[in-house]
N, C-alpha and C. Protein backbone atom coordinates (compact mmCIF):
# COMPACT_ATOMS: atom_id res chain seq x y z
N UNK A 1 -41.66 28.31 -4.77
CA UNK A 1 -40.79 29.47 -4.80
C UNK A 1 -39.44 29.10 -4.18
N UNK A 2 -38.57 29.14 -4.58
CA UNK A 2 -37.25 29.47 -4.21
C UNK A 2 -36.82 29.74 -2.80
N UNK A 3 -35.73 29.22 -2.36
CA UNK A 3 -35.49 29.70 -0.80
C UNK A 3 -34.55 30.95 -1.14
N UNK A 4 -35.16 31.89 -0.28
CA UNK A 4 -34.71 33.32 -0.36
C UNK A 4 -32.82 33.27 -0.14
N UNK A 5 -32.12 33.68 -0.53
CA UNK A 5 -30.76 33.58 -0.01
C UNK A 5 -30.46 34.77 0.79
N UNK A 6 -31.46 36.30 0.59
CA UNK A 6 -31.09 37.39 1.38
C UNK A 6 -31.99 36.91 2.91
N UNK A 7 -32.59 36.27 3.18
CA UNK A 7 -33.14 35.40 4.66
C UNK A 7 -32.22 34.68 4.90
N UNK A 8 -31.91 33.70 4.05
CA UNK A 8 -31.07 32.64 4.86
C UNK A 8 -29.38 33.48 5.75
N UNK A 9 -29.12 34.12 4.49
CA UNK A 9 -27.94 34.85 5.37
C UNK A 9 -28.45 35.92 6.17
N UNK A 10 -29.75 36.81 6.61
CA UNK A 10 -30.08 37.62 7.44
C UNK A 10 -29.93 36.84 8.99
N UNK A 11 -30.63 35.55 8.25
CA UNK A 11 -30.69 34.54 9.50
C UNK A 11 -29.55 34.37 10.35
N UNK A 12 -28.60 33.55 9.26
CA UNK A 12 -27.24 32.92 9.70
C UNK A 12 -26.29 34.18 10.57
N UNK A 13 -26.58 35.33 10.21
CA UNK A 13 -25.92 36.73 10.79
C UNK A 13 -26.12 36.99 11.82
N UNK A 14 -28.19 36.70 12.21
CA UNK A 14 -28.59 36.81 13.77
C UNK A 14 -28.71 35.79 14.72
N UNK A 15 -27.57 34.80 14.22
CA UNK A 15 -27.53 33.11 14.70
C UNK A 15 -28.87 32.52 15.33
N UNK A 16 -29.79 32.45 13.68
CA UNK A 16 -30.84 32.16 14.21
C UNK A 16 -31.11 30.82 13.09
N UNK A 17 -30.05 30.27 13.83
CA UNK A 17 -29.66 28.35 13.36
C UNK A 17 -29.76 27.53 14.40
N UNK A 18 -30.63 26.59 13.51
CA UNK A 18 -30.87 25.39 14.55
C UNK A 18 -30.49 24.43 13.43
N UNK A 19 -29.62 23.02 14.09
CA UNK A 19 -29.27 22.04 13.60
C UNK A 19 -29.89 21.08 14.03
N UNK A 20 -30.15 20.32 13.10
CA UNK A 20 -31.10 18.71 13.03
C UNK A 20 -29.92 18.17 13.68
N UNK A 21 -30.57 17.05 14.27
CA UNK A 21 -29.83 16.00 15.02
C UNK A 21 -29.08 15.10 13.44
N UNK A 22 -29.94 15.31 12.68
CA UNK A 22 -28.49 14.88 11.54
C UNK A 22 -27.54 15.35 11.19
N UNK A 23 -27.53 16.75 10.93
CA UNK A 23 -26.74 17.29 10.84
C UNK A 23 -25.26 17.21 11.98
N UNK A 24 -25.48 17.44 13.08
CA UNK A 24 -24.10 17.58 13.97
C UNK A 24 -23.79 16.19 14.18
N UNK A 25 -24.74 15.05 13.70
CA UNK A 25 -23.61 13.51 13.53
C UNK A 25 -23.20 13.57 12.20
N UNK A 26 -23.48 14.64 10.98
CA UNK A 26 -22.51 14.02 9.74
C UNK A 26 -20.79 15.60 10.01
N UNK A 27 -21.67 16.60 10.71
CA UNK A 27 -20.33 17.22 11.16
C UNK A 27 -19.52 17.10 11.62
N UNK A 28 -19.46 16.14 12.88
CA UNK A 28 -18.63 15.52 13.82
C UNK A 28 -18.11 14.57 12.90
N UNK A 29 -18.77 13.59 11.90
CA UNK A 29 -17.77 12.39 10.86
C UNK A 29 -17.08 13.37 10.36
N UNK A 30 -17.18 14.39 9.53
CA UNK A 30 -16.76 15.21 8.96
C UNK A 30 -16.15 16.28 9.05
N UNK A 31 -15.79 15.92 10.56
CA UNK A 31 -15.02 17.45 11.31
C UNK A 31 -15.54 18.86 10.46
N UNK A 32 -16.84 18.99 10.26
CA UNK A 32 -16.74 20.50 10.04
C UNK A 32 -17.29 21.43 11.37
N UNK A 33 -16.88 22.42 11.70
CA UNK A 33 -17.48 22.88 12.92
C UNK A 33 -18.74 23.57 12.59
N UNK A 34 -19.48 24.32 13.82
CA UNK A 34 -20.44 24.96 13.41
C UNK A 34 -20.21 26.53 12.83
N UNK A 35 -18.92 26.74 13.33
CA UNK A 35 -18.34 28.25 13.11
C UNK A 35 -18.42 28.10 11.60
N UNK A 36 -17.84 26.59 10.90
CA UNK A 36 -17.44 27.12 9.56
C UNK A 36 -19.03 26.81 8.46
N UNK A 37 -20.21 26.03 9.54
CA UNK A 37 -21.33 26.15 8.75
C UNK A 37 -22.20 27.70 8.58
N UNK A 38 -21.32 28.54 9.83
CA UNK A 38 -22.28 30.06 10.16
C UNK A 38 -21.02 30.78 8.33
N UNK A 39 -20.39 30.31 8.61
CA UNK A 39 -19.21 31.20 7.56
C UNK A 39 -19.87 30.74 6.36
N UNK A 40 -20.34 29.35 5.73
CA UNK A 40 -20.83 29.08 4.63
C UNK A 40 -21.65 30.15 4.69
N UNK A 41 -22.42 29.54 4.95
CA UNK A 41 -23.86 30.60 5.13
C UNK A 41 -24.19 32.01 5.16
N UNK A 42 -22.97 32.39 5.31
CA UNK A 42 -23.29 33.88 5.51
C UNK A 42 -22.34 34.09 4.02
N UNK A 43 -22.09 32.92 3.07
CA UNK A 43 -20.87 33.74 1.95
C UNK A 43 -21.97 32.51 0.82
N UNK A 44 -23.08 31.92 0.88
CA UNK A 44 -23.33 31.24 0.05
C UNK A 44 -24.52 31.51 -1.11
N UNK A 45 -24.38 30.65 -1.70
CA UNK A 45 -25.80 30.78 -2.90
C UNK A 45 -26.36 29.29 -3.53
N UNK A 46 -27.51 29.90 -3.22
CA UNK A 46 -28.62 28.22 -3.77
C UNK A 46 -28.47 27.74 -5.14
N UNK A 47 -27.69 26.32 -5.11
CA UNK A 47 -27.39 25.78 -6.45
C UNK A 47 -28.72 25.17 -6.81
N UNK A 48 -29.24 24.48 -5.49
CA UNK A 48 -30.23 23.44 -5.73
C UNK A 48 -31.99 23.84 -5.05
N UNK A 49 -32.97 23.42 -5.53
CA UNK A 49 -34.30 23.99 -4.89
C UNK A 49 -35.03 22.68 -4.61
N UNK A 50 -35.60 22.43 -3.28
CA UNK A 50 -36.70 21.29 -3.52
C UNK A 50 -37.85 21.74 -2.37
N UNK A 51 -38.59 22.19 -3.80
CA UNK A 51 -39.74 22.85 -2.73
C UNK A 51 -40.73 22.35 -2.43
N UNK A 52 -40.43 20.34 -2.56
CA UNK A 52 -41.48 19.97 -2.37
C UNK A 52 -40.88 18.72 -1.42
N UNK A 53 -40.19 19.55 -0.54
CA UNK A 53 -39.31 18.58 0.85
C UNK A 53 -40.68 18.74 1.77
N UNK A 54 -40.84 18.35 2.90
CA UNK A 54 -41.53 18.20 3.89
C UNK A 54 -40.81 18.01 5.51
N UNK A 55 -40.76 18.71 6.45
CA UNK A 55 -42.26 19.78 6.97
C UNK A 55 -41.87 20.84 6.16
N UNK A 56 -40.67 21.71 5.66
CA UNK A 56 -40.45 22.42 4.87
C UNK A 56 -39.68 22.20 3.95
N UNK A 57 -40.17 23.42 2.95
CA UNK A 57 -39.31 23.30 1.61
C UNK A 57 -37.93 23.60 2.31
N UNK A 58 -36.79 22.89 1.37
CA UNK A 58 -35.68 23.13 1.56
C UNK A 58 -34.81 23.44 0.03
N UNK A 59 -32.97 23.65 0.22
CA UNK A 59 -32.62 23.52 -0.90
C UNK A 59 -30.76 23.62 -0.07
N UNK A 60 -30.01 23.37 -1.36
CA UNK A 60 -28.59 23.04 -1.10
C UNK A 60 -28.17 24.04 -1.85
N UNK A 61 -26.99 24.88 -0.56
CA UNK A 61 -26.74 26.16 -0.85
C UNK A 61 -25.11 25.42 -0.73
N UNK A 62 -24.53 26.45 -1.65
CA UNK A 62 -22.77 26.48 -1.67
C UNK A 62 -22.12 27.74 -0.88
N UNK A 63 -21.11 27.39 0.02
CA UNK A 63 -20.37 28.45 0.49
C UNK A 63 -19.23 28.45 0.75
N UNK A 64 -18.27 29.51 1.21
CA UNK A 64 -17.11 28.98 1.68
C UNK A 64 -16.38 29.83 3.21
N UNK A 65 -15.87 28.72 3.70
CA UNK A 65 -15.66 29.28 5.09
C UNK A 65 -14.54 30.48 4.89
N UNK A 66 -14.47 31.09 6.05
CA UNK A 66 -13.15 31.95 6.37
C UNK A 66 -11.55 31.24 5.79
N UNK A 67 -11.61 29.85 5.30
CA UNK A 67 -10.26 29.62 4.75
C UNK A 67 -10.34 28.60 3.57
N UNK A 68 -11.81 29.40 2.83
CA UNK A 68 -12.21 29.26 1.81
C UNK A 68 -12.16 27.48 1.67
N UNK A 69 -12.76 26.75 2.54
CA UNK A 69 -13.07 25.61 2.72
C UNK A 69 -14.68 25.72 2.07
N UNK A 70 -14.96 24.45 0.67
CA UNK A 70 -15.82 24.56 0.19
C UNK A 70 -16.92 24.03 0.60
N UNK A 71 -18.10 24.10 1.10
CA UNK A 71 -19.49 23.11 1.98
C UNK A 71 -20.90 23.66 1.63
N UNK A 72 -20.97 22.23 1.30
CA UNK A 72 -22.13 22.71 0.94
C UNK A 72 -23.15 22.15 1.88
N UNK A 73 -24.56 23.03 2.15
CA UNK A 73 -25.10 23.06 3.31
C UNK A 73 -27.01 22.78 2.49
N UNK A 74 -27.30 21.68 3.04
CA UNK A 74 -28.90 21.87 3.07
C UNK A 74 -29.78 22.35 4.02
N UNK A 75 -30.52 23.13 3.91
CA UNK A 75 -31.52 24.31 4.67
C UNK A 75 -32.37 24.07 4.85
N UNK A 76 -33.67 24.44 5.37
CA UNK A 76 -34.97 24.95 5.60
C UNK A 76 -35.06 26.03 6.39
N UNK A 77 -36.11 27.27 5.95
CA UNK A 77 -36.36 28.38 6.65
C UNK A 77 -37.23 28.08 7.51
N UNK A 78 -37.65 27.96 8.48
CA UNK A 78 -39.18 28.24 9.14
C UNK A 78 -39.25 29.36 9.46
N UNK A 79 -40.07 30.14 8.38
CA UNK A 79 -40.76 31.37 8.70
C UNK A 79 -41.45 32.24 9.60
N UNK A 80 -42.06 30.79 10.05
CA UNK A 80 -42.99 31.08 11.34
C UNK A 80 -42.21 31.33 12.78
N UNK A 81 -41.13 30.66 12.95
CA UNK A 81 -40.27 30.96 14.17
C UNK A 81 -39.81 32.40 14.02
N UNK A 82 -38.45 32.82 13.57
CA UNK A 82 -38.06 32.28 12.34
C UNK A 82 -36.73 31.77 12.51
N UNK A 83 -36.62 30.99 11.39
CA UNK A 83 -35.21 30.19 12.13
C UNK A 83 -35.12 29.19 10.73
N UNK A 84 -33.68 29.05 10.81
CA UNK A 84 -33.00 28.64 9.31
C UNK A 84 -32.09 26.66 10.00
N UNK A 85 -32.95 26.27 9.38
CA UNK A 85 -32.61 24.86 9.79
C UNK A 85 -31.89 24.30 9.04
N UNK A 86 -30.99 23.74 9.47
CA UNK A 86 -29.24 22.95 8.98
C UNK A 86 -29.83 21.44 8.87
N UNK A 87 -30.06 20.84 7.40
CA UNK A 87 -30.41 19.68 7.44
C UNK A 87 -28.69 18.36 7.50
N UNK A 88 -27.97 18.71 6.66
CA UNK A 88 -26.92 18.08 6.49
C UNK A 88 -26.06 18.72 6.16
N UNK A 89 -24.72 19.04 5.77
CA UNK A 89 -23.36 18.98 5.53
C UNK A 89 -22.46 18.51 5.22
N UNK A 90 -21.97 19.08 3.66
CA UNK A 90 -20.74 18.07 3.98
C UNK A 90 -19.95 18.75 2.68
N UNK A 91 -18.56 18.50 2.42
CA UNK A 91 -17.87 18.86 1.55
C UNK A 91 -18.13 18.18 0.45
N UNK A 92 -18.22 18.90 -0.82
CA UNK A 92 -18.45 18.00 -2.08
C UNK A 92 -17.43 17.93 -2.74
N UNK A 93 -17.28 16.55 -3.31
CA UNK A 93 -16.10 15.83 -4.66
C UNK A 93 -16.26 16.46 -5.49
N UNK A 94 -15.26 16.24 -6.35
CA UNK A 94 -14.71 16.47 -7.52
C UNK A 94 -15.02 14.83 -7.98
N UNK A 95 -15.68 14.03 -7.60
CA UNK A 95 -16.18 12.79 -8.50
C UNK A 95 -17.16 13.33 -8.78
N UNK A 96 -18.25 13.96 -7.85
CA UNK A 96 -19.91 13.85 -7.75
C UNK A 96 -20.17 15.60 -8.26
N UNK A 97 -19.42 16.31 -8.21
CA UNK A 97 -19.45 18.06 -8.42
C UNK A 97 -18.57 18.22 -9.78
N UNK A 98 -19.43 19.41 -10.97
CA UNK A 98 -18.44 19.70 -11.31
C UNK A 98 -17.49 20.67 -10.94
N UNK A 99 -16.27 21.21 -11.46
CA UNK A 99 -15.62 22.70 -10.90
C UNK A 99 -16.34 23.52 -10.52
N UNK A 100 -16.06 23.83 -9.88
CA UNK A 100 -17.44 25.15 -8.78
C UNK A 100 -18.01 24.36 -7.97
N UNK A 101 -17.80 22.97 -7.94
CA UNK A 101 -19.12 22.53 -7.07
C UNK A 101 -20.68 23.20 -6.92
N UNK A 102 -20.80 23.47 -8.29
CA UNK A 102 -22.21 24.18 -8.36
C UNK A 102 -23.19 23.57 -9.24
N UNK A 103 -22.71 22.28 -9.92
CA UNK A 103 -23.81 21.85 -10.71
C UNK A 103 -22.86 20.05 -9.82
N UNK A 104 -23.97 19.03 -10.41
CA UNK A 104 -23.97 17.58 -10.31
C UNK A 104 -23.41 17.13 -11.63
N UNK A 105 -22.67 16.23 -11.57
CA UNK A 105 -21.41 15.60 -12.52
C UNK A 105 -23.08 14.84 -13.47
N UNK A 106 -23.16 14.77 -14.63
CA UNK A 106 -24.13 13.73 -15.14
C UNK A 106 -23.58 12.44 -15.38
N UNK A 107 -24.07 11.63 -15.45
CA UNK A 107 -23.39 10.19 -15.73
C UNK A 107 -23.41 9.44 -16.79
């Protein structure tokens, strides 16, 4: 099943984000802050689904910050906490994205 997008932003609203230790070393390469991963998140929608990630399903959601800076963000919900986990980050190309950054360029 699909990662819910009305959870993930219920989540991101009651800052109930936790970031992987990968995540805040590709943010810091990437100067994005955490303010502008809470702003994705609370303005985004799931391009991508992989519900067969491990310990949880995850998927890669598109959003855009307060100055419409485009990032796209990989997730996991844990339900059981509950709590919306920040796997990576990062801004997507215009090599690797098409316009919208909502689908993958084919090759």
């Amino acid at each position: 099943m699909p990662l819910n997008i009305e959870i993930i932003g219920s989540l991101a609203a009651g800052d109930q984000i936790a970031l992987k230790r990968h995540s805040i070393v590709r943010m810091r390469q990437r100067r994005i802050s955490a303010d502008e991963v809470k702003e994705a998140l609370l303005s985004c929608r799931l391009i991508e689904d992989y519900p067969t990630d491990r310990p949880l399903p995850s998927g890669l959601v598109l959003g855009y910050t307060a100055n419409d800076r485009v990032i796209h963000v990989v997730v996991a919900i844990d339900e059981d906490e509950p709590m919306l986990w920040v796997i990576t980050v990062y801004e997507p190309t215009i090599d690797e994205w098409e316009e919208g950054f909502d689908r993958r360029r084919t090759v």
